[in-house]
Protein backbone atom coordinates (compact mmCIF):
# COMPACT_ATOMS: atom_id res chain seq x y z
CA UNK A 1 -27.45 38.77 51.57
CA UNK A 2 -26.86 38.26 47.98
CA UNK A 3 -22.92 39.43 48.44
CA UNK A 4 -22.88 37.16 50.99
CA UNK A 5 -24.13 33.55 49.25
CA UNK A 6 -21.77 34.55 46.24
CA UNK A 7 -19.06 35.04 48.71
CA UNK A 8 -20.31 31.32 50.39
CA UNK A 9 -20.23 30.08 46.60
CA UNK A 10 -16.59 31.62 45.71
CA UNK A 11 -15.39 29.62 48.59
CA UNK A 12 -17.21 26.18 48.24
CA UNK A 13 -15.48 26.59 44.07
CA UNK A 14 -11.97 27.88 45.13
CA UNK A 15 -11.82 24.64 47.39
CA UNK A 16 -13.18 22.41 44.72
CA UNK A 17 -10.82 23.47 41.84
CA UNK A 18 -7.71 21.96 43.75
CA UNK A 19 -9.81 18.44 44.77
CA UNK A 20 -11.17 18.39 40.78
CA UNK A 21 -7.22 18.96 39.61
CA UNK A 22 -5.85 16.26 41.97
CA UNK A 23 -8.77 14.10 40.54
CA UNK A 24 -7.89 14.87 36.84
CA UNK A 25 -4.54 14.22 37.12
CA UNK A 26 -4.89 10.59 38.95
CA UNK A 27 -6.98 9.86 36.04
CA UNK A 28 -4.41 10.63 33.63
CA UNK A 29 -2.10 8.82 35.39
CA UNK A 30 -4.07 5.45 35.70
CA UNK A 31 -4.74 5.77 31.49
CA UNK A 32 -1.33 6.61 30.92
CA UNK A 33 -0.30 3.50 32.95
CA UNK A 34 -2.32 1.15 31.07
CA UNK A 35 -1.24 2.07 27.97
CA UNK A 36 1.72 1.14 29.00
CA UNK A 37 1.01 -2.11 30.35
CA UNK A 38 -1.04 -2.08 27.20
CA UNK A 39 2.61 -1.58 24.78
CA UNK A 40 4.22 -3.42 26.58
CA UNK A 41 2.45 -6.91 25.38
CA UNK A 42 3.52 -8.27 22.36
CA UNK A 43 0.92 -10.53 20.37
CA UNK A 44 3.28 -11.85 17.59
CA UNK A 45 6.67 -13.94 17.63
CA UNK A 46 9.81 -13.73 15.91
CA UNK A 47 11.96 -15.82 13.61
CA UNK A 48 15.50 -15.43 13.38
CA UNK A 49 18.47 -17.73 12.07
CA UNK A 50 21.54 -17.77 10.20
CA UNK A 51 21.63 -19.70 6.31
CA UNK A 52 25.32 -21.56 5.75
CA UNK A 53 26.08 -24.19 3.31
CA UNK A 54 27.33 -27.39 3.51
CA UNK A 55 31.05 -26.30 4.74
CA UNK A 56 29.54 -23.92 7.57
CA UNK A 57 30.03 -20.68 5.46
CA UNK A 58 27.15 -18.24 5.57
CA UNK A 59 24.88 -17.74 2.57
CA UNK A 60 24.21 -14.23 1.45
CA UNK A 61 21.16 -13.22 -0.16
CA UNK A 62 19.14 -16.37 -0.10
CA UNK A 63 15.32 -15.88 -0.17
CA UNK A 64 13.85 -17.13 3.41
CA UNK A 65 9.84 -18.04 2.83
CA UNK A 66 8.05 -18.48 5.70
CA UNK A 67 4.25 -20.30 4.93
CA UNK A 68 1.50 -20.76 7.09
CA UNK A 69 0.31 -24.18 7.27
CA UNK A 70 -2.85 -23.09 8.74
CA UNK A 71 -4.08 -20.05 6.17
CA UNK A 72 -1.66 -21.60 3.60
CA UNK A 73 -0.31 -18.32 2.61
CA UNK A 74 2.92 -17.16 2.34
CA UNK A 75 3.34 -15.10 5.32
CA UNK A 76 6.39 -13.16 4.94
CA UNK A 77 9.63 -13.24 2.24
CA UNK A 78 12.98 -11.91 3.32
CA UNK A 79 16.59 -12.15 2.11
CA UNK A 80 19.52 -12.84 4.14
CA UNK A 81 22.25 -10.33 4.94
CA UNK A 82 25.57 -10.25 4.29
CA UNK A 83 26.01 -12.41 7.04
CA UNK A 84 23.84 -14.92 6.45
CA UNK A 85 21.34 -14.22 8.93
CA UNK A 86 17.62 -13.11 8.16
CA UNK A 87 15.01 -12.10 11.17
CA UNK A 88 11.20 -12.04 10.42
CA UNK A 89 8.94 -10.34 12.80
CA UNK A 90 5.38 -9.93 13.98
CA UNK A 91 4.65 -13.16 13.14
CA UNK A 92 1.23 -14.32 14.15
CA UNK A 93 1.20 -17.58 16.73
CA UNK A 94 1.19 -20.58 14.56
CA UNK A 95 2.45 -23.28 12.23
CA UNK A 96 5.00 -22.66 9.81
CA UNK A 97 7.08 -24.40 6.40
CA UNK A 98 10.15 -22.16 6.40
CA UNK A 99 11.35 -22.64 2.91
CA UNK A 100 15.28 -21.32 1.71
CA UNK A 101 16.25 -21.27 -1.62
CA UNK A 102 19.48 -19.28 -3.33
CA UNK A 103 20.82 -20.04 -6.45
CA UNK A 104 23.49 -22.13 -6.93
CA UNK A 105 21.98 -24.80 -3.98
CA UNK A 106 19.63 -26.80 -3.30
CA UNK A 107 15.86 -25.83 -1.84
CA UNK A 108 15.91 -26.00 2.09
CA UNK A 109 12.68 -26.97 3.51
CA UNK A 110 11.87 -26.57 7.69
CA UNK A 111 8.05 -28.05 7.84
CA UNK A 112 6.03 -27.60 11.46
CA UNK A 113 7.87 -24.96 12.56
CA UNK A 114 5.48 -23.90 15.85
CA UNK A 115 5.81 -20.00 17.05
CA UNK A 116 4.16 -19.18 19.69
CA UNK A 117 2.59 -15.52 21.09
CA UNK A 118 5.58 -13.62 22.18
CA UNK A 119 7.84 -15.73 21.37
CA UNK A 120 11.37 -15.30 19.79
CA UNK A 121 12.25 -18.53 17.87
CA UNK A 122 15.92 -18.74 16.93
CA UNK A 123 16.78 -21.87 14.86
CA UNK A 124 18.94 -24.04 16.92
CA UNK A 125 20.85 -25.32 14.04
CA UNK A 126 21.61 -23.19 11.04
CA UNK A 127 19.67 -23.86 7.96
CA UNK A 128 22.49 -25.06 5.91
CA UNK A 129 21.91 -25.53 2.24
CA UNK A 130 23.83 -28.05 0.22
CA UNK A 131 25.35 -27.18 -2.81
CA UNK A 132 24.24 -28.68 -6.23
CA UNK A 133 26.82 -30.80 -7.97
CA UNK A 134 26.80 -29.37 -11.48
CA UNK A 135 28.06 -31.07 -14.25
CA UNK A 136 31.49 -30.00 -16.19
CA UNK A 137 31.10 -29.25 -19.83
C-alpha cells in the first residue's frame, strides 16, 4: 500500500511540474511586458535649437542656460556645437528663461518658455544673437 500512494503521489507531481512551468513562465512574461510599457514612458521633455547671429550664420560654442522659473535654479548649461545647435534633455515639465550668451554678442534672453511631459520642444525660430558694435581705437 505504501508503494502504491507514493506511486499515486509521483503522478499527481509529474503532472503538476508542467502546469507550475506554464504558470511561471506567463508570469514572467506579464512582468517583462510591463516593464516595457513601463520604459517606454518618458516623464521629461526636450529642448533643442540652433544659435545664429544676426546674418543667419550659426554660432559655435555659445553657452545655452536654461532656468526654471518655478525652483529658480539653473537647470541645465550646455554649449553649442560646431553647428550651432545645442539639445538639452530630461528636462522636467515646466517653465523656463532660456538664456544665450557667447562672447563677442549680445545676451539672448527666451522668458516663459513652457515644456511639457514628453515633449520635444524645438525652437521655431533660431535664437539669433546680435552682434555688439565695438568701438575702433
Amino acid at each position: 500500500m505504501t508503494k502504491l500512494t507514493f506511486e499515486m503521489y509521483k503522478n499527481r507531481t509529474e503532472r503538476k511540474a508542467p502546469q507550475a512551468l506554464f504558470l511561471l513562465m506567463a508570469v514572467g512574461v506579464i512582468i517583462f511586458s510591463l516593464s516595457l510599457v513601463g520604459m517606454a514612458q518618458e516623464l521629461a521633455a526636450t529642448l533643442t535649437g540652433t544659435v545664429t547671429d544676426a546674418s543667419g550664420a550659426v554660432v559655435a560654442n555659445a553657452n545655452v542656460t536654461v532656468h526654471s522659473d518655478e525652483t529658480g535654479v539653473d537647470v541645465r548649461q550646455v554649449p553649442t556645437s560646431s553647428t550651432g545647435s545645442f539639445n538639452i534633455t530630461n528636462l522636467p515639465a515646466g517653465r523656463y528663461t532660456v538664456t544665450v550668451k557667447n562672447s563677442g554678442f549680445q545676451t539672448f534672453i527666451a522668458k516663459g518658455v513652457i515644456l511639457n511631459v514628453a515633449e520635444k520642444h524645438t525652437s521655431t525660430s533660431n535664437w539669433s544673437l546680435e552682434r555688439w558694435l565695438r568701438p575702433s581705437k
